[in-house]
C-alpha atoms as a PDB file:
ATOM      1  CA  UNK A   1     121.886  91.153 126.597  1.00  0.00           C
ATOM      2  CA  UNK A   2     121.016  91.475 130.279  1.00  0.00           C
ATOM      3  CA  UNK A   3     119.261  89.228 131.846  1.00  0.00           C
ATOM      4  CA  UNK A   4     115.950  89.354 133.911  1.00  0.00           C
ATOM      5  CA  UNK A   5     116.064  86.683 136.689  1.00  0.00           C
ATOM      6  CA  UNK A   6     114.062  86.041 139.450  1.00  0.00           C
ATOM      7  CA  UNK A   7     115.147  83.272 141.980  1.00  0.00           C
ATOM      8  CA  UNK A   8     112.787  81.710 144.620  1.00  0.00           C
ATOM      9  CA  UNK A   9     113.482  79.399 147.149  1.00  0.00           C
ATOM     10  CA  UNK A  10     112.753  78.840 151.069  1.00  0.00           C
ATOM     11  CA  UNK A  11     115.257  80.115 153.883  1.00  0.00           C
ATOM     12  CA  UNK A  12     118.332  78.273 153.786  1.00  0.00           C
ATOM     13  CA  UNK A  13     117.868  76.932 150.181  1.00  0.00           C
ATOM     14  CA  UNK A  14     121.016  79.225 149.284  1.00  0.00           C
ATOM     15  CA  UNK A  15     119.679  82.289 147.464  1.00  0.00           C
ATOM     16  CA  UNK A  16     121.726  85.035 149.065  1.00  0.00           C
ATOM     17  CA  UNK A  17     124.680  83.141 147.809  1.00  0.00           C
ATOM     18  CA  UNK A  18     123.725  82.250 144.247  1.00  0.00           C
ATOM     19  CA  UNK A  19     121.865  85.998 143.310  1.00  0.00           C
ATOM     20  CA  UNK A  20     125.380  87.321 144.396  1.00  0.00           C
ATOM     21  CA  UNK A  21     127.148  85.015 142.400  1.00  0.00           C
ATOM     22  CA  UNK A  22     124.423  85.479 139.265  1.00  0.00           C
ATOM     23  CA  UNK A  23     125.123  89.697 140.098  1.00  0.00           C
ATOM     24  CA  UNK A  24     128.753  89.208 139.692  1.00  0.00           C
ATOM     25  CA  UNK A  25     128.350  86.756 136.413  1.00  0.00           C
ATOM     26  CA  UNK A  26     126.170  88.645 134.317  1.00  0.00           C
ATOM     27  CA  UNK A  27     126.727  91.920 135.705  1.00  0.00           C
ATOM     28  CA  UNK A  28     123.258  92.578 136.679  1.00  0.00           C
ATOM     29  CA  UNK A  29     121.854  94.091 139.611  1.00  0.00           C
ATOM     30  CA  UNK A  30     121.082  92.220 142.754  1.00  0.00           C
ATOM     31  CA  UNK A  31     117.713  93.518 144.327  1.00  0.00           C
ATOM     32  CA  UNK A  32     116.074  92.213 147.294  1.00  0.00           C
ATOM     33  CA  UNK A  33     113.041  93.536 148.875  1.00  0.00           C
ATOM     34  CA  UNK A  34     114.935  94.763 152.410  1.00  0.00           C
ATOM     35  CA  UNK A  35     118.034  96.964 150.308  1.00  0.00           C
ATOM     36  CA  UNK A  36     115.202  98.670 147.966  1.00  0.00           C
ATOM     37  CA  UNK A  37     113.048  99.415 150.557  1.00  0.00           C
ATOM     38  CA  UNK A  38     116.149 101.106 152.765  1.00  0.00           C
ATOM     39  CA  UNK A  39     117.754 102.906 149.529  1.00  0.00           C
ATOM     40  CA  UNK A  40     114.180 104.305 148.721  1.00  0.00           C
ATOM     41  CA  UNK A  41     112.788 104.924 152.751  1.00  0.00           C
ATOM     42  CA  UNK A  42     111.575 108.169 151.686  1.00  0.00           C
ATOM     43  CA  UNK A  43     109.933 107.847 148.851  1.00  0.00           C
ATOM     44  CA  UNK A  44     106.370 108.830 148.794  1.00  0.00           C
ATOM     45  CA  UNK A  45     103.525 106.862 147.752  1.00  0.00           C
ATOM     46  CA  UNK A  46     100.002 106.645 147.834  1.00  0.00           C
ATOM     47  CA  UNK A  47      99.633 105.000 151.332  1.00  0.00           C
ATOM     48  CA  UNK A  48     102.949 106.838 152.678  1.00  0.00           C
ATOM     49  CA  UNK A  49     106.701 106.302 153.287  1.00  0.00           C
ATOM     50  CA  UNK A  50     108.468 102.708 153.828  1.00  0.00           C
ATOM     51  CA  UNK A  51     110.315 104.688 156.718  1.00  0.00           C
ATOM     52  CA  UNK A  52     106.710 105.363 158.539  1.00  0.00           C
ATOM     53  CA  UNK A  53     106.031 101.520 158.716  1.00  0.00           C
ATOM     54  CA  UNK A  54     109.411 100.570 159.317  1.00  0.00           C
ATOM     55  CA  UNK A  55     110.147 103.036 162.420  1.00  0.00           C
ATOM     56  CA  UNK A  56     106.842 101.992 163.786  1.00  0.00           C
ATOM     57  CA  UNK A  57     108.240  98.280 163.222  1.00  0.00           C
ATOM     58  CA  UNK A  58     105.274  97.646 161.042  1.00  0.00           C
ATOM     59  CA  UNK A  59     105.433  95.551 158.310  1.00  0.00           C
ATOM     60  CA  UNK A  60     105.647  97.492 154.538  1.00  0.00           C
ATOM     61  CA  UNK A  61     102.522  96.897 152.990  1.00  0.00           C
ATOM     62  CA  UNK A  62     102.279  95.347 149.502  1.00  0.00           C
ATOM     63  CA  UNK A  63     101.266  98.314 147.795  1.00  0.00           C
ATOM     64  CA  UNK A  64     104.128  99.979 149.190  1.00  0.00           C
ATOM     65  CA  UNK A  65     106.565  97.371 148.526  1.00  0.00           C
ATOM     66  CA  UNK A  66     105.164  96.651 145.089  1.00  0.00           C
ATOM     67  CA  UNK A  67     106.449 101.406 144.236  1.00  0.00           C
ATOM     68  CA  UNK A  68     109.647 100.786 145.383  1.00  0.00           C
ATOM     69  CA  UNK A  69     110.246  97.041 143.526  1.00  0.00           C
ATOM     70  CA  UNK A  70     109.137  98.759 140.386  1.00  0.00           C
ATOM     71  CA  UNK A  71     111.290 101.998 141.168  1.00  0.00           C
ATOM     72  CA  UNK A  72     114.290  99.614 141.650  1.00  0.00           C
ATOM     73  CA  UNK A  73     113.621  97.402 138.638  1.00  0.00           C
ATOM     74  CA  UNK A  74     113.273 100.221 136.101  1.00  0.00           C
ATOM     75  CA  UNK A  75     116.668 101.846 137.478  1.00  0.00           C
ATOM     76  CA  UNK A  76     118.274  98.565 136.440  1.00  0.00           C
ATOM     77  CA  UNK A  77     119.779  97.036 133.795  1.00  0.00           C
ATOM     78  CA  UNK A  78     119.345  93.587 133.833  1.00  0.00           C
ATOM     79  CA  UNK A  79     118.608  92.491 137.799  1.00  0.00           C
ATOM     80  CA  UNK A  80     118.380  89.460 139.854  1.00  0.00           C
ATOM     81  CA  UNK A  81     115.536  89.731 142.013  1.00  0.00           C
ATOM     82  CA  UNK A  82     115.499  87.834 145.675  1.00  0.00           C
ATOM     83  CA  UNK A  83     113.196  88.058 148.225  1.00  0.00           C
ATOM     84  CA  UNK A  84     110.191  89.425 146.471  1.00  0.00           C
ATOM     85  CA  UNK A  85     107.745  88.418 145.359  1.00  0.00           C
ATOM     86  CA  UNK A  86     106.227  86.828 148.694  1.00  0.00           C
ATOM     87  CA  UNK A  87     102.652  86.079 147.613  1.00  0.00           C
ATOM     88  CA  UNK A  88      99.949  85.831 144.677  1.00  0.00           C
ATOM     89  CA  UNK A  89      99.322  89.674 144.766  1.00  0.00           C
ATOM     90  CA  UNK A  90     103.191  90.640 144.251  1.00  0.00           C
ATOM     91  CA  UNK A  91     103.545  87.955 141.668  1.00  0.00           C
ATOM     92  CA  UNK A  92     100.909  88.942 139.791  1.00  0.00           C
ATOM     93  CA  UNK A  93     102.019  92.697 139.829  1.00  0.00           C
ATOM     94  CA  UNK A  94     105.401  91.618 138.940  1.00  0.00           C
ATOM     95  CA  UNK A  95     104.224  89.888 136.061  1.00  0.00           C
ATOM     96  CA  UNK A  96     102.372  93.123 134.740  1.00  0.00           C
ATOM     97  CA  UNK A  97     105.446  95.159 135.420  1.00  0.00           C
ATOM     98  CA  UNK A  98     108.438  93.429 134.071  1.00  0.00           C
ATOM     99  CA  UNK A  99     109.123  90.283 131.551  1.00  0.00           C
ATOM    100  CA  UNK A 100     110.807  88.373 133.456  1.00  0.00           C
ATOM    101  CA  UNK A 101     114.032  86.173 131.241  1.00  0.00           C
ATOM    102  CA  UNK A 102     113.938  83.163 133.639  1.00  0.00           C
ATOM    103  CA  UNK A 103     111.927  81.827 136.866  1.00  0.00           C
ATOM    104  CA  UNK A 104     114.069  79.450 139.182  1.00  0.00           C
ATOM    105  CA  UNK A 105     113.138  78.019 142.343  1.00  0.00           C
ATOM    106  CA  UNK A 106     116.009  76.444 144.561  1.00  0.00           C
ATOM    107  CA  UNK A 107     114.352  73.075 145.027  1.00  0.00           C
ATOM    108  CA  UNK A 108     115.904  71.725 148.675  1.00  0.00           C
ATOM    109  CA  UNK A 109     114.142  68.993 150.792  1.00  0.00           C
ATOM    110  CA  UNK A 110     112.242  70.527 153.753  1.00  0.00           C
ATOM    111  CA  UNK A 111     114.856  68.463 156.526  1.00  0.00           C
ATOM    112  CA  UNK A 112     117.813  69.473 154.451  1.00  0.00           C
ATOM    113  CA  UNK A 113     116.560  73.240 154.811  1.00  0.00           C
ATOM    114  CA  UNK A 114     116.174  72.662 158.699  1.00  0.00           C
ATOM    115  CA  UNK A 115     119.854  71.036 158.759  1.00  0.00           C
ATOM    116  CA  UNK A 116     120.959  74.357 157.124  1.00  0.00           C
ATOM    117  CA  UNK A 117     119.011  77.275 159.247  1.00  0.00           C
ATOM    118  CA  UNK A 118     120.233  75.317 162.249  1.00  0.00           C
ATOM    119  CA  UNK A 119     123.561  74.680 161.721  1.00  0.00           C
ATOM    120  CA  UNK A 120     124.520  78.439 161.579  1.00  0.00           C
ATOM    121  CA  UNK A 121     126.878  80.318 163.989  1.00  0.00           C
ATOM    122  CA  UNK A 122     127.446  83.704 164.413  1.00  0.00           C
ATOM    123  CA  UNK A 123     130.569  85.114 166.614  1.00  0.00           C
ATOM    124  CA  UNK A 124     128.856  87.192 169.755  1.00  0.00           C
ATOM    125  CA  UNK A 125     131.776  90.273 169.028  1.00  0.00           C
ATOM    126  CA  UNK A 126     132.007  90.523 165.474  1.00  0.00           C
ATOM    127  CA  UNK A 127     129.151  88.844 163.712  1.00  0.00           C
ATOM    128  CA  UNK A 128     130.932  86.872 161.114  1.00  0.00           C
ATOM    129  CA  UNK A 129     128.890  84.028 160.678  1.00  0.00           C
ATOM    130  CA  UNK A 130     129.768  80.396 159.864  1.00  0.00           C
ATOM    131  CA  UNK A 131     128.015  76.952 159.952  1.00  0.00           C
ATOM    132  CA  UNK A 132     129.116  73.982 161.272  1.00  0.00           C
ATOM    133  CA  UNK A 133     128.862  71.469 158.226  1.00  0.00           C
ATOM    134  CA  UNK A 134     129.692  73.889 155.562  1.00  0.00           C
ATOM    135  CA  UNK A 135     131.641  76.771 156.887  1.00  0.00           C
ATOM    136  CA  UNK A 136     133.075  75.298 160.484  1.00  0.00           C
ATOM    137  CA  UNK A 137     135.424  77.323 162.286  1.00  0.00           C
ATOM    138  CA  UNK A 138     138.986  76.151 162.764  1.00  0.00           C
ATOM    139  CA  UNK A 139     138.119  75.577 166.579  1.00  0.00           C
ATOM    140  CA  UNK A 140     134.680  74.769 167.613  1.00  0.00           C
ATOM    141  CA  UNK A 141     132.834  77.417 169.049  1.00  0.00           C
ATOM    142  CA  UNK A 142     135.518  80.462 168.661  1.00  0.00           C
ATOM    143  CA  UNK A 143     135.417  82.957 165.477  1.00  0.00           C
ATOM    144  CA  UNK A 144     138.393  82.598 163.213  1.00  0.00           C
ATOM    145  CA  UNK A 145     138.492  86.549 162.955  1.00  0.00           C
ATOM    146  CA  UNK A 146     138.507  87.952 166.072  1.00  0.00           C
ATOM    147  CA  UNK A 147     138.162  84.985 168.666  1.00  0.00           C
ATOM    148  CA  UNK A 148     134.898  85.418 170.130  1.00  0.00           C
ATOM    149  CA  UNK A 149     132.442  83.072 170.909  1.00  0.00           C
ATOM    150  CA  UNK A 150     130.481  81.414 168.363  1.00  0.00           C
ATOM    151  CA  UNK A 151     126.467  81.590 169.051  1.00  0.00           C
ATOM    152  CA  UNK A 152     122.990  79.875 167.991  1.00  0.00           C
ATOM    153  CA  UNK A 153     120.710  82.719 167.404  1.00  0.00           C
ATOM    154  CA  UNK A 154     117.380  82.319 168.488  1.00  0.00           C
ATOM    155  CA  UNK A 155     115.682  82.593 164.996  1.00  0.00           C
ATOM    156  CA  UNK A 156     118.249  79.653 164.072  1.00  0.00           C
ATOM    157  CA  UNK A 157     116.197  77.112 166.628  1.00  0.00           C
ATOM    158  CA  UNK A 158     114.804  74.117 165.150  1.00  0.00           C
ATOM    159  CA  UNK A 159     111.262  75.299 165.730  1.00  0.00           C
ATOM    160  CA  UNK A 160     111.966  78.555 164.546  1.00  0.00           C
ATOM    161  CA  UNK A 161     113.341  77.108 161.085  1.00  0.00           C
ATOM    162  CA  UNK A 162     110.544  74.884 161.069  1.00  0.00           C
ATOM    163  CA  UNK A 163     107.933  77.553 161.532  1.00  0.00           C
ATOM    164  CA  UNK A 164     109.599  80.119 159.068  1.00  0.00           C
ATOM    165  CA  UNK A 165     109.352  77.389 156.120  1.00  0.00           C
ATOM    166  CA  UNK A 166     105.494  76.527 157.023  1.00  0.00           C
ATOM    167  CA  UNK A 167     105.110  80.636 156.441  1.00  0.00           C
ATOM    168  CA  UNK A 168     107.136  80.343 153.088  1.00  0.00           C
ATOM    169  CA  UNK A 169     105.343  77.006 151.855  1.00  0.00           C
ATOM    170  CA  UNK A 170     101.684  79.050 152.644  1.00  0.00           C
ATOM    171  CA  UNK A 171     102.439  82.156 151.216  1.00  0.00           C
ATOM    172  CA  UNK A 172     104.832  81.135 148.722  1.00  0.00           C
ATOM    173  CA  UNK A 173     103.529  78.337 146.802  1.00  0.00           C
ATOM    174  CA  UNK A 174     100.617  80.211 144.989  1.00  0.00           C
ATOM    175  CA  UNK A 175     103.857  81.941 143.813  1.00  0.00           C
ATOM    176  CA  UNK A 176     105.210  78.574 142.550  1.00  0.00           C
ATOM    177  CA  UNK A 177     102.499  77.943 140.712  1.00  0.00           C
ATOM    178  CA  UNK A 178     101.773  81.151 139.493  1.00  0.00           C
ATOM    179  CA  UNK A 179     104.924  81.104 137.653  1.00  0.00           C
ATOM    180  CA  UNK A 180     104.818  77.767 136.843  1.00  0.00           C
ATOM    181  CA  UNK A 181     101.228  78.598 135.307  1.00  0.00           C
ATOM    182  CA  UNK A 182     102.879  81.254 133.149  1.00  0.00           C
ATOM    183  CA  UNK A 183     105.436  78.537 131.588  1.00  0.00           C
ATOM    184  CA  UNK A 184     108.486  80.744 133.012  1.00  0.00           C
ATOM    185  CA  UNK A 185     109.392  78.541 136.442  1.00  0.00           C
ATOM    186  CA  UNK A 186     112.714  76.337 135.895  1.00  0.00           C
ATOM    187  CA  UNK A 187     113.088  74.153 139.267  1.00  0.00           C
ATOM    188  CA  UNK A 188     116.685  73.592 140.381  1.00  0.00           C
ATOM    189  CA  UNK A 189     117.920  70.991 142.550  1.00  0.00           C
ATOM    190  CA  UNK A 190     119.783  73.314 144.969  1.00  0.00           C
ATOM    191  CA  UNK A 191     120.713  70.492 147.157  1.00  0.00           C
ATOM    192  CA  UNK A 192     124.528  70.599 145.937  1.00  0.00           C
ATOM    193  CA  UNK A 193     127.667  73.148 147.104  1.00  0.00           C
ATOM    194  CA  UNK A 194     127.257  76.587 146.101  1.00  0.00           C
ATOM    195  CA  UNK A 195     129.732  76.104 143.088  1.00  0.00           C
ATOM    196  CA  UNK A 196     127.394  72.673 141.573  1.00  0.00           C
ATOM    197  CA  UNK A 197     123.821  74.669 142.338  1.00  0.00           C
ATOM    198  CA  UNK A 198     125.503  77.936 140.621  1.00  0.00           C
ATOM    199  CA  UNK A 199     126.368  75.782 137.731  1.00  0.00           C
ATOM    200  CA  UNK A 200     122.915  74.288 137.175  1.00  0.00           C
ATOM    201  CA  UNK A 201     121.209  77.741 137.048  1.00  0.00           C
ATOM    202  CA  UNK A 202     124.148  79.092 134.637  1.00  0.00           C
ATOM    203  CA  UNK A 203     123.523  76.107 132.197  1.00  0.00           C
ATOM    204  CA  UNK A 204     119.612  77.145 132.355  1.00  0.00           C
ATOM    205  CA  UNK A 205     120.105  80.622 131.712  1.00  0.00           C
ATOM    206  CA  UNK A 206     122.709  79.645 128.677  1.00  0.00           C
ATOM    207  CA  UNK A 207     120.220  77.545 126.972  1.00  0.00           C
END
């Protein structure tokens, strides 16, 4: 059977990894709001083209962002879905759209999360990126591949991290509950290595 997942969790809490790992696993397909919106630029809706907002470095409106989630959910079989939905009005729509098999939310403690975003480095040639408690170089500072300097990013700041996870917690935990509501959220305690996290979410989709 294919499986139906949608994983939520704040930035850092490790979702890229574990919807590429849950992709791979179950041989699903791993959609996230930025790739469907850049496969499907073009595709016309009601209130216009994703390209038309994106060029003019608008955001994509929900309505619009809502077409192209359903386009790329009904080309699938089976999906893990990341990124989306960000608030009440997606999740809701979502809800009427697909049946979702399971609901999990990485659950990671709000300093551990700011330990994470700000630990990151990415090398100022290549852009291979690495962190420096989890992924450290093998010399501080210089990229293993091609030797160039390793660099904070700006949106990697501590105030940066801390003001993209108030944005989450506001406009994400209607989601929460909205699932949660529906009797479909499982919480995770994501606050493990990739391999131990990836584990916990395979034992809840096995049940």
């Amino acid at each position: 059977m294919s499986h139906r997942i949608l994983l939520l969790g704040a930035p850092g809490a490790g979702k890229g990894t574990q919807s590429a790992k849950l992709a791979d696993e179950y041989d699903v397909e791993h959609v996230t709001t930025g790739d469907a919106l850049r496969a499907n630029k073009d595709m016309e809706t009601e209130y216009g083209t994703p390209r038309s907002f994106m060029e003019a470095g608008e955001l994509v409106p929900d309505p619009v962002v809502n077409e192209i989630v359903k386009a790329a959910l009904a080309d699938a079989d089976g999906f893990v879905l990341d990124g989306y939905p960000r608030n009440l009005d997606q999740a809701e729509y979502l809800s009427e759209i697909t049946d979702l098999d399971a609901v999990i939310f990485l659950d990671v403690d709000e300093e551990v999360l700011v330990d994470r975003l700000t630990g990151r480095r990415v090398c100022d040639d290549c852009g291979a990126n690495f962190h420096v408690d989890f992924q450290p170089p093998e010399e501080a500072g210089v990229c293993d591949e091609c030797g160039g300097e390793l660099i904070q990013r700006d949106d990697d700041t501590e105030e940066t991290a801390r003001e993209r996870l108030e944005v989450f917690y506001e406009n994400t935990e209607p989601v929460i509950d909205h699932f949660r509501d529906e009797g479909d959220l499982v919480e995770v305690d994501g606050e493990a290595t990739p391999d131990e996290v990836f584990e916990r979410i395979r034992d809840v989709l096995d049940e």
